[in-house]
Protein backbone atom coordinates (compact mmCIF):
# COMPACT_ATOMS: atom_id res chain seq x y z
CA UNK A 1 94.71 152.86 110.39
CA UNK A 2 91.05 151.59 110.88
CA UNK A 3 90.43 148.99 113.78
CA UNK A 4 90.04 145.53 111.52
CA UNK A 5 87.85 142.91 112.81
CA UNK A 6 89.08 139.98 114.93
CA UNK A 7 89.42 136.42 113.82
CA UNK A 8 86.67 135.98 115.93
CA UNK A 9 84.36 138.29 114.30
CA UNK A 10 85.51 137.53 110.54
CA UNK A 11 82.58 135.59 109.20
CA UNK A 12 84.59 132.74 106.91
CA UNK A 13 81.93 130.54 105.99
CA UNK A 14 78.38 132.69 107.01
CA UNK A 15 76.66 132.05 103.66
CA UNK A 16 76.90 128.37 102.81
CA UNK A 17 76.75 129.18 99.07
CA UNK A 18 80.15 130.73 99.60
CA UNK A 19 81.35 127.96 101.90
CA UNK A 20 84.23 126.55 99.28
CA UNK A 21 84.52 123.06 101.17
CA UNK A 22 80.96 122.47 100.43
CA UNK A 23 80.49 123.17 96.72
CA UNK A 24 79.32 120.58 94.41
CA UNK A 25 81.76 119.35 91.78
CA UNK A 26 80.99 121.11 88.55
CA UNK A 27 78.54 119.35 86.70
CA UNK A 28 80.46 120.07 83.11
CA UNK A 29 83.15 118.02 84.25
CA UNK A 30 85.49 121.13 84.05
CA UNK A 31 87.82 121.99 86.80
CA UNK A 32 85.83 123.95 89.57
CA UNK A 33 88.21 126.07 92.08
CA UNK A 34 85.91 126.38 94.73
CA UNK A 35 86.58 122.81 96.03
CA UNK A 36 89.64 121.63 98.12
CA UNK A 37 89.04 117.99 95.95
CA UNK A 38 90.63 119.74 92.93
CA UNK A 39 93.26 116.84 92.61
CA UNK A 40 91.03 114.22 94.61
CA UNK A 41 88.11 114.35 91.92
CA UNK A 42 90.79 114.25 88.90
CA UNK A 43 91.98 110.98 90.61
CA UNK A 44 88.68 109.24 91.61
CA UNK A 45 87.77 109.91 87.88
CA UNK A 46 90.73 108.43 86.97
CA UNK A 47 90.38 105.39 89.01
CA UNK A 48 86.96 104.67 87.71
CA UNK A 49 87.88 105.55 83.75
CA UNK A 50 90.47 102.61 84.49
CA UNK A 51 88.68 99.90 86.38
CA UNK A 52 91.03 100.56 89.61
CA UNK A 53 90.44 100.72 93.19
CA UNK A 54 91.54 102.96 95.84
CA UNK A 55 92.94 100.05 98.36
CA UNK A 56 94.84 98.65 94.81
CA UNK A 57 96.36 101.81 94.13
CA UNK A 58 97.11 102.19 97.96
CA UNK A 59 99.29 98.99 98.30
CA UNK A 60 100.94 99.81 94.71
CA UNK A 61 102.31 103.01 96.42
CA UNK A 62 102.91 101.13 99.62
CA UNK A 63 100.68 103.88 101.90
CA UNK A 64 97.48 103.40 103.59
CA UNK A 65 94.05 102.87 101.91
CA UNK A 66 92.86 105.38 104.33
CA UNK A 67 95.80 107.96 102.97
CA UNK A 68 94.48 107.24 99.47
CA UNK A 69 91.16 108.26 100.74
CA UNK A 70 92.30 111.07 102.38
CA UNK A 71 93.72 112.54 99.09
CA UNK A 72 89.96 111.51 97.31
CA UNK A 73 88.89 114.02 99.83
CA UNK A 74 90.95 116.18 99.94
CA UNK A 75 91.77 116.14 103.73
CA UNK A 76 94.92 115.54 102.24
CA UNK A 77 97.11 116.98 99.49
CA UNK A 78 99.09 114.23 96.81
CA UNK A 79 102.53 114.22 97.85
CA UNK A 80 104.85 114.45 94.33
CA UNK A 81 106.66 111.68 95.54
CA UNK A 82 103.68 109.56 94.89
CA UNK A 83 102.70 111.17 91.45
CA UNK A 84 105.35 109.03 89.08
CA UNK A 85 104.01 106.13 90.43
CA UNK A 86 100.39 106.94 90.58
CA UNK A 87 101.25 107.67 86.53
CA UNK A 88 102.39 104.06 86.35
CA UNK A 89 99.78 102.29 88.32
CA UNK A 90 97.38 104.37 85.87
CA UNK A 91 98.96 104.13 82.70
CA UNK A 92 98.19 107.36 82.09
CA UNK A 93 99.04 108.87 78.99
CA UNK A 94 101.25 111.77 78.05
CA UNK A 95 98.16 113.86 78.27
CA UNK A 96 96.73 112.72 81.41
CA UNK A 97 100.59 113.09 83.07
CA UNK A 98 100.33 116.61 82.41
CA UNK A 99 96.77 117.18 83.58
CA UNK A 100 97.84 114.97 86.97
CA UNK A 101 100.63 117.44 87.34
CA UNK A 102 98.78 120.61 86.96
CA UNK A 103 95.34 119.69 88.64
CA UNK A 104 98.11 119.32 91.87
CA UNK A 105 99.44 122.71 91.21
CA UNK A 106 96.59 124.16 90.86
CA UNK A 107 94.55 122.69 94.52
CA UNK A 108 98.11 123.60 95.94
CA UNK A 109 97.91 127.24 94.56
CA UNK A 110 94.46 127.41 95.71
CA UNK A 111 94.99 125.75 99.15
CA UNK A 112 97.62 128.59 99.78
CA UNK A 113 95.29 131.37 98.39
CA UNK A 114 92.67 130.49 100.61
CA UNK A 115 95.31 130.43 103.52
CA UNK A 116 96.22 134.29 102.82
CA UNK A 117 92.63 135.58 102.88
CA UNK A 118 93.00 134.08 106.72
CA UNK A 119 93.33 136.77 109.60
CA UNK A 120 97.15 136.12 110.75
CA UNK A 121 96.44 134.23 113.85
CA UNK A 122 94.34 131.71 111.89
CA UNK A 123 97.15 130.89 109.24
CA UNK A 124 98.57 127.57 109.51
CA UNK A 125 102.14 128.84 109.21
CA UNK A 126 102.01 132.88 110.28
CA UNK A 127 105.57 133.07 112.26
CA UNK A 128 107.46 133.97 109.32
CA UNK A 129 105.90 136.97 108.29
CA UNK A 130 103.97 137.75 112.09
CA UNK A 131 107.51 138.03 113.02
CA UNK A 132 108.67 140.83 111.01
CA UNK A 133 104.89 142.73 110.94
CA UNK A 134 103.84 145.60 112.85
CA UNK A 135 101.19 144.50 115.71
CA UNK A 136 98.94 147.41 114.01
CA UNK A 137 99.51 145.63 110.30
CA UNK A 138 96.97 143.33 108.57
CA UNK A 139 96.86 140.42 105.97
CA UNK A 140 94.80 141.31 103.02
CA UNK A 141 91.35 139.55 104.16
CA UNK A 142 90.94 141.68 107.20
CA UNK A 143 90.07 144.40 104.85
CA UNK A 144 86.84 142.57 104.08
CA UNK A 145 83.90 142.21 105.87
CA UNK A 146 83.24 138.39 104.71
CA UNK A 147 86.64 137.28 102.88
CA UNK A 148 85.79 134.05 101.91
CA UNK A 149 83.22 136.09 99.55
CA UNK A 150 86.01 137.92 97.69
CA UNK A 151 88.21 134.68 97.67
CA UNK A 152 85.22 133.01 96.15
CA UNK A 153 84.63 135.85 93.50
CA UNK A 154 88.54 135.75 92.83
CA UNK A 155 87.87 132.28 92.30
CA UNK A 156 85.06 132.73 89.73
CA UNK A 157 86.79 135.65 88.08
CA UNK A 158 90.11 133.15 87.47
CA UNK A 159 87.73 130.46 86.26
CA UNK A 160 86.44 133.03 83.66
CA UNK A 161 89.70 134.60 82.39
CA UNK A 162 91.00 131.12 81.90
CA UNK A 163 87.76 130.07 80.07
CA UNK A 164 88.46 132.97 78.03
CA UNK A 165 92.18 132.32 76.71
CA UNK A 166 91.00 128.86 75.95
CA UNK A 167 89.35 131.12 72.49
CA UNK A 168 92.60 132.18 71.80
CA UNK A 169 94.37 128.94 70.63
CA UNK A 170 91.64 126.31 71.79
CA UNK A 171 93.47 123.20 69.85
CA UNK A 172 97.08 123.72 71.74
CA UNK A 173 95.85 125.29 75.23
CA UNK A 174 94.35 122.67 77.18
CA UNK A 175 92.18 123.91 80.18
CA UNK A 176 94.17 122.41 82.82
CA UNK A 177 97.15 124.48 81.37
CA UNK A 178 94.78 127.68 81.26
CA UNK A 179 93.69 127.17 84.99
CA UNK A 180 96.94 126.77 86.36
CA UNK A 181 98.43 129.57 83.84
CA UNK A 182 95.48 131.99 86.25
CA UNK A 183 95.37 130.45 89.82
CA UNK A 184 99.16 130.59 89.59
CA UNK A 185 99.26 134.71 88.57
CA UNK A 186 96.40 135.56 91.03
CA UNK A 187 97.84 132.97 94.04
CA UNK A 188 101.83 135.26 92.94
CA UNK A 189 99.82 138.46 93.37
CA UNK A 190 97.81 137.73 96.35
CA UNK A 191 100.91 137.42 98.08
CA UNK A 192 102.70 140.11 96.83
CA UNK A 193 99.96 142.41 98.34
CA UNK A 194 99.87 140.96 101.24
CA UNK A 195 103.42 141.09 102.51
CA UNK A 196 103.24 144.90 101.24
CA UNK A 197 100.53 145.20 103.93
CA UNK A 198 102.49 143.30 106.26
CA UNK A 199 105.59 145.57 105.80
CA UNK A 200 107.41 142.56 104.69
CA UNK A 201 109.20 141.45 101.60
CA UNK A 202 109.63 138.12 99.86
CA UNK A 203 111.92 136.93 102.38
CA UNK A 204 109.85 138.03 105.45
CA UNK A 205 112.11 140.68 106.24
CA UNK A 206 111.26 144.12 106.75
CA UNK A 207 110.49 145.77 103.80
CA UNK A 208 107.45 148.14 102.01
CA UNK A 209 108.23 147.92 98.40
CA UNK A 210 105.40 146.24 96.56
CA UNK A 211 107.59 145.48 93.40
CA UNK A 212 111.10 145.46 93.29
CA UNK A 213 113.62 144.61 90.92
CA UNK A 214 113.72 140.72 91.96
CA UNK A 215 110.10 140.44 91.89
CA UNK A 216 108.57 142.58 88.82
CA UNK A 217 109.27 140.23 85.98
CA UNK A 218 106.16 138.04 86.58
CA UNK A 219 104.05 141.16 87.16
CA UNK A 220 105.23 141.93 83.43
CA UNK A 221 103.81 139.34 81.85
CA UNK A 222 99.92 137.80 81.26
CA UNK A 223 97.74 137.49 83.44
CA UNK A 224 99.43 138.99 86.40
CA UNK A 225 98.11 142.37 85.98
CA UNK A 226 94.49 141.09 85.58
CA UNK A 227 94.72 139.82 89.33
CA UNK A 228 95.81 143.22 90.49
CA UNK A 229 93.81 145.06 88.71
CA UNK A 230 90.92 142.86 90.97
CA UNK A 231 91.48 144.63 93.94
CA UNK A 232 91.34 147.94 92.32
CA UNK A 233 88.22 147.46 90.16
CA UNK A 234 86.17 144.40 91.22
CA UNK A 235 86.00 145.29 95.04
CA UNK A 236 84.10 147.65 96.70
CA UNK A 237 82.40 149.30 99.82
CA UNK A 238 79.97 146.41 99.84
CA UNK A 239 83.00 144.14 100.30
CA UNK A 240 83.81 146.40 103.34
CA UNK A 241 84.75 149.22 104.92
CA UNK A 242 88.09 149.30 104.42
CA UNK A 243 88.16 148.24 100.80
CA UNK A 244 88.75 151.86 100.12
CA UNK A 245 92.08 152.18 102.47
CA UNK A 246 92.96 148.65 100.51
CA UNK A 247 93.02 150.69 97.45
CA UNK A 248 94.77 153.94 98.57
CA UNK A 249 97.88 151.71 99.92
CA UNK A 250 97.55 149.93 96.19
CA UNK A 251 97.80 153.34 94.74
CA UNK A 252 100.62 155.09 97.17
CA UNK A 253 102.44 151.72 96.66
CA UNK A 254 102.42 152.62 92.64
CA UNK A 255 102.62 156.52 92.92
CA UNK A 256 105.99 156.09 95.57
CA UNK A 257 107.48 153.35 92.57
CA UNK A 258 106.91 155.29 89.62
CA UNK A 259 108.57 158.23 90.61
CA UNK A 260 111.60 157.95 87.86
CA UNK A 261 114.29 160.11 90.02
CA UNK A 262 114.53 157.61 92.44
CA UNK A 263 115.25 155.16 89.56
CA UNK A 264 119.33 154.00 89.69
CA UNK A 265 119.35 151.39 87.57
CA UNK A 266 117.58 149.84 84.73
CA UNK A 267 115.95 147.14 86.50
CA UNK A 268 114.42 150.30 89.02
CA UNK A 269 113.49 151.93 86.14
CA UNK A 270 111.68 149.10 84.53
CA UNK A 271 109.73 148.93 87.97
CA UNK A 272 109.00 152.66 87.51
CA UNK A 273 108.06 152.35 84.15
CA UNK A 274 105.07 149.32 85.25
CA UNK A 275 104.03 151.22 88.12
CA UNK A 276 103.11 154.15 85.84
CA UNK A 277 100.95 151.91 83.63
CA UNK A 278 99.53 150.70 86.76
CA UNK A 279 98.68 154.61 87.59
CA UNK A 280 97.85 155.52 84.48
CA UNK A 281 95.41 152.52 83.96
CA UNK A 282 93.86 152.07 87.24
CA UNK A 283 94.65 155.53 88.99
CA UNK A 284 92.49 158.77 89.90
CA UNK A 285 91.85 161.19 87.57
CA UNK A 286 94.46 163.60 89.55
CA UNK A 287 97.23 160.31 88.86
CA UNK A 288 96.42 160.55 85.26
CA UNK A 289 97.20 164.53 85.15
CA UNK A 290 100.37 164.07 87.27
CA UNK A 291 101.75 161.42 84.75
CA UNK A 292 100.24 162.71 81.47
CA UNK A 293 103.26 164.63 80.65
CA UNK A 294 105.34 160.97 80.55
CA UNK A 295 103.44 160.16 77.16
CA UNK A 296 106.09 162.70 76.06
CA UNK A 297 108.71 161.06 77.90
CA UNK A 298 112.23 160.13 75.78
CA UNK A 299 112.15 156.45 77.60
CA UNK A 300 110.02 154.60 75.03
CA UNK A 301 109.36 152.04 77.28
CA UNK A 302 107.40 155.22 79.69
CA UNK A 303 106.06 156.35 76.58
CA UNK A 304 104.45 153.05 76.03
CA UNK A 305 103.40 152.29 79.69
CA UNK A 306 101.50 156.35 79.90
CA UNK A 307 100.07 156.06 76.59
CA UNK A 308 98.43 152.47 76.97
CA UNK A 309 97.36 152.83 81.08
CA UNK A 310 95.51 156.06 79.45
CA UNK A 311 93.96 154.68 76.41
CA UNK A 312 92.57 151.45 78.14
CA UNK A 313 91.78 153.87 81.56
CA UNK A 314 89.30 155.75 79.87
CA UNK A 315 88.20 152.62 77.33
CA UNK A 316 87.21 155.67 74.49
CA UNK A 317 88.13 155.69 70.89
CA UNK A 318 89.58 159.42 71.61
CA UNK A 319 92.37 158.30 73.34
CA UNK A 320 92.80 154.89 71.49
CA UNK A 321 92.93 156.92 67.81
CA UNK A 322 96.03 158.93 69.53
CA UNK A 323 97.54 155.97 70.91
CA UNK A 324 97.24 153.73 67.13
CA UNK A 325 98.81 157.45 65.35
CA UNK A 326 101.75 157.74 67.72
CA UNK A 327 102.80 153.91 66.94
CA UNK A 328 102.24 154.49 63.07
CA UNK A 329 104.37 157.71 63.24
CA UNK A 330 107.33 156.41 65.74
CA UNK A 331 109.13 153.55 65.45
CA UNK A 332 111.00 153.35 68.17
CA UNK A 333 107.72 153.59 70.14
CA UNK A 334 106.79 150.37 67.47
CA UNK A 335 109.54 148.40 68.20
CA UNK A 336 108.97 149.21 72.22
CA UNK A 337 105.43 148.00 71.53
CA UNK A 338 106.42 144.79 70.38
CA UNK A 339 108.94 144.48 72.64
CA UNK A 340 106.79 144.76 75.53
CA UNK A 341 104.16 142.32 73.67
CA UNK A 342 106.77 139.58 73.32
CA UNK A 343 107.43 140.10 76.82
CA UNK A 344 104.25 140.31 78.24
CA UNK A 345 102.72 137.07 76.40
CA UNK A 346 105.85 134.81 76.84
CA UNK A 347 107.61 135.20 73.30
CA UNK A 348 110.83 137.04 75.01
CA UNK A 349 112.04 136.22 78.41
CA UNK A 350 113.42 139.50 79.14
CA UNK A 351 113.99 143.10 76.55
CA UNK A 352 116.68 141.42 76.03
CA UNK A 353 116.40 138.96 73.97
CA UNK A 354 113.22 141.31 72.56
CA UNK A 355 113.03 142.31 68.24
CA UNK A 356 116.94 142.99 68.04
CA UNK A 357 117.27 139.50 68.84
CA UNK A 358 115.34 138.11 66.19
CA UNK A 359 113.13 135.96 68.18
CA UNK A 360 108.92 135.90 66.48
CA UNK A 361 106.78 136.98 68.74
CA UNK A 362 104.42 134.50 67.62
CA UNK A 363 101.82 134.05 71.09
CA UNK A 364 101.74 138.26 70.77
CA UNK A 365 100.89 137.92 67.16
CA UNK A 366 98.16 135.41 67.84
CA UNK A 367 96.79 137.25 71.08
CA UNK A 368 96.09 140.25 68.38
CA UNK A 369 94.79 137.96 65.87
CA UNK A 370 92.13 137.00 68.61
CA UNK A 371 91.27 140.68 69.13
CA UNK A 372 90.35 140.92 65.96
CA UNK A 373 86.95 139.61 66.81
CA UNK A 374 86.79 141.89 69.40
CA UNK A 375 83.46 143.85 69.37
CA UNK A 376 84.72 147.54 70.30
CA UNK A 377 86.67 148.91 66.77
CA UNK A 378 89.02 150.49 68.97
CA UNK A 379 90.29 147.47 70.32
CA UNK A 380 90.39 146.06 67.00
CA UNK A 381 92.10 149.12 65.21
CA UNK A 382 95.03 148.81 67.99
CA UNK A 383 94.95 145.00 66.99
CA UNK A 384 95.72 145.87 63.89
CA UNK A 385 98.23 148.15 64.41
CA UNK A 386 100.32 145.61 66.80
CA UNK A 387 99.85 142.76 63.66
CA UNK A 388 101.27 145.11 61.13
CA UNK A 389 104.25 146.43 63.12
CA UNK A 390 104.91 142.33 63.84
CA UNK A 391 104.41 141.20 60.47
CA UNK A 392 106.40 144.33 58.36
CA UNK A 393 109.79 143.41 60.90
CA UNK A 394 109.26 139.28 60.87
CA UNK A 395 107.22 138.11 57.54
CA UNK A 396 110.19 136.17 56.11
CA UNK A 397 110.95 134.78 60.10
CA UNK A 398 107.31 133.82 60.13
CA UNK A 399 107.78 132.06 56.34
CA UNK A 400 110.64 129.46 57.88
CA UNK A 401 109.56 128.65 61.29
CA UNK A 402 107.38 125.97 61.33
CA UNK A 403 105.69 126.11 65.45
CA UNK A 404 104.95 130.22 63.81
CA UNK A 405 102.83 129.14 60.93
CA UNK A 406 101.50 126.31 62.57
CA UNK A 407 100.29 128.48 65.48
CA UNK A 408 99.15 131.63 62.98
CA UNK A 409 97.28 128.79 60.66
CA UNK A 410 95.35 127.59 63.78
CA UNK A 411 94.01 131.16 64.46
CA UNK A 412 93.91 132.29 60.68
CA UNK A 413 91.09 129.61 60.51
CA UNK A 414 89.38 130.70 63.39
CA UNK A 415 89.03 134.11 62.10
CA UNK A 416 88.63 133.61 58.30
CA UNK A 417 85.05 134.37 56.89
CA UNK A 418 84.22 136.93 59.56
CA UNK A 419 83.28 140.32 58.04
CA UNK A 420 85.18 143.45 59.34
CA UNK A 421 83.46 146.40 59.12
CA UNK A 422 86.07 148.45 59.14
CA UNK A 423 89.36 148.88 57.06
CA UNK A 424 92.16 148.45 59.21
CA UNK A 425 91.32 145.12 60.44
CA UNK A 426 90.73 143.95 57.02
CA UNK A 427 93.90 145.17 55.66
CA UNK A 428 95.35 143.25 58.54
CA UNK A 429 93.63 139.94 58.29
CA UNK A 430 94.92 139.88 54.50
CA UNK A 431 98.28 140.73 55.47
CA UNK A 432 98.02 137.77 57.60
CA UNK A 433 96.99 135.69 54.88
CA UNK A 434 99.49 137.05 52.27
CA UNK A 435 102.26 136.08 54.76
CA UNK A 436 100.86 132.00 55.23
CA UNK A 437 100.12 132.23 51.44
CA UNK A 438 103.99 132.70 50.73
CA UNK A 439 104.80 130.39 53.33
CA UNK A 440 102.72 127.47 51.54
């Protein structure tokens, strides 16, 4: 284990450009995550859209003007308590409830991520897992020279990803929803490594498991493996020199869970089976000869996990052509895709209540629809593989639900009048439109 840097030594706010506290709100007027006035700009914009005044809305809640000014600047967080009557004193619509609610979420989930980047001694509340950690152990911004840099690029890289889905259903996602969909998946994740460092698990006991059966199911499902995939492949020596031990305990942390004899249960395995895509995806090349042989495997769900980790690993068409055959010629490896999809993008709540149940996975369906436009034909020839396996199982489902066709309609418009130059997305975009045509 490498000597880490002190508190005293960790450079937190060096570069003022990185200094979060100090950042400028974003001159858009969209949400910027490098400021702890999140919640405090939402409301002084609120206040001034509606004629109010801080001292007014301080005696409506029966608090101090100063507390109210506190929250403006974010010296304070908004205390829930307050937020139904804040909503009243406002008269905020239905809209602007839900944007109040989330813009809180979200400077609390970035409050707390900002917190976990601290050396232990300098978190506000460290007992709890100090306790239970090794002397020798360390949070997960002692492994960088300046962490407030990588908390600032996690930041950015949220900001982005959420910017991103926006594209995918613009007219029903708004971007408060987005944002707190992202802060909330990196802020889970961020803590999940770092109590694996620690030795700890979710309770603060001793543990070393970095997923276990009580913790995976987030990790299953968008964005969360975007945010761990961060520490594997948007950090690097220039962060520090112990980005590269950061990554090995990532990796032994997958390689030690995806080891299927170990695997009692089906919850274990289902662990297993993520940690392999993790390998597979993100691994060495010596990981992706060790578990090459599980794209073979007779658990569909393996199968799945080896063949996709391997495909988008190595991002070639080589690997993607194989991957698009195998789901064309198996269907049980088709209905484990879907499966999986529905899972992963919110349709399903567990495999479960997965195809056999019936359920459309409609958010899967329009996730693929969005990929579509992608520009690599790989990506869209897989995209049209997932649409077709959907739409052949759930066409008539799709005909007699209306939130389905609303939510395909909104994206079949988005799409229509682009030109595919190749086949399969074609065939796929018309299959799209057949099934809405019917449904008319």
């Amino acid at each position: 284990m490498p000597v880490f840097q002190s508190a005293a030594q960790l450079s937190f706010a060096a570069d003022a450009s990185y200094n979060w506290l100090m950042e400028k709100p974003n001159a858009t007027g969209m949400i910027s995550l490098n400021r702890r006035t999140i919640a405090g700009d939402w409301l002084a914009a609120r206040l001034e859209e509606k004629g109010a005044r801080q001292n007014k809305l301080a005696s409506y809640l029966d608090v101090t003007p100063a507390l109210v000014n506190f929250w403006i600047k974010g010296t304070d967080a908004i205390p829930p308590k307050h937020l139904p009557s804040i909503v009243e004193y406002l008269r905020l619509s239905d809209g602007e409830l839900r944007e109040l609610y989330s813009v809180v979420d979200i400077q609390a989930f970035v409050n707390e991520l900002y917190d976990l980047f601290l050396p232990l001694a300098a978190r506000p509340k460290p007992k709890k897992i100090a306790k239970a950690a090794a002397p020798t152990v360390h949070g997960i911004g002692q492994y960088f020279h300046y962490p407030i840099k990588v908390f600032a690029r996690l930041l950015a890289y949220c900001q982005t990803l959420a910017a991103s889905d926006r594209q995918v259903n613009a007219d029903r996602q708004t971007e408060c929803s987005s944002v707190r969909l992202h802060i909330a998946a990196a802020c889970r994740v961020v803590k999940d490594i770092d109590r694996y460092l620690l030795g700890c698990d979710s309770e603060g006991k001793k543990g070393t498991t970095l997923w276990t059966p009580d913790n995976i199911w987030p990790h299953l499902t968008y964005p969360f493996n975007y945010y761990m995939a961060f520490f594997i492949d948007h950090v690097g020596e220039a962060d520090g020199d112990y980005v590269s031990e950061l990554k090995q305990e990532l990796l032994i942390a997958f390689a030690s869970l995806a080891d299927f004899s170990k695997s009692q249960n089906r919850k274990d395995n289902i662990v297993a089976q993520h940690a392999l895509y993790m390998l597979s995806r993100h691994g060495t090349g010596d990981d992706a000869h060790r578990y090459a042989s599980m794209k073979r495997s007779k658990d569909v769900q393996a199968k799945r996990m080896a063949l996709f980790g391997e495909a988008f690993r190595l991002g070639d068409k080589g690997p993607f052509d194989e991957l698009c055959s195998t789901i064309r010629n198996d269907d049980l490896l088709a209905l484990a895709v879907i499966a999986f999809d529905g899972l992963h993008y919110g349709d399903y709540t567990s495999y479960d209540n997965s195809p056999n149940a019936g359920v459309v996975p409609t958010h899967a369906l329009v996730r693929h629809m969005h990929s579509l436009s992608d520009c690599r034909i790989f990506i869209r020839q897989l995209a049209s593989i997932r649409i077709r396996g959907i739409l052949d199982r759930y066409s008539d489902k799709i005909q007699n639900s209306d939130t389905s066709r609303m939510l395909i309609a909104d994206k079949l418009l988005a799409i229509r009048g682009r030109a595919f130059d190749d086949m399969e997305s074609q065939a796929a975009f018309e299959k799209i439109d057949q099934v809405m045509t019917k449904a008319a």
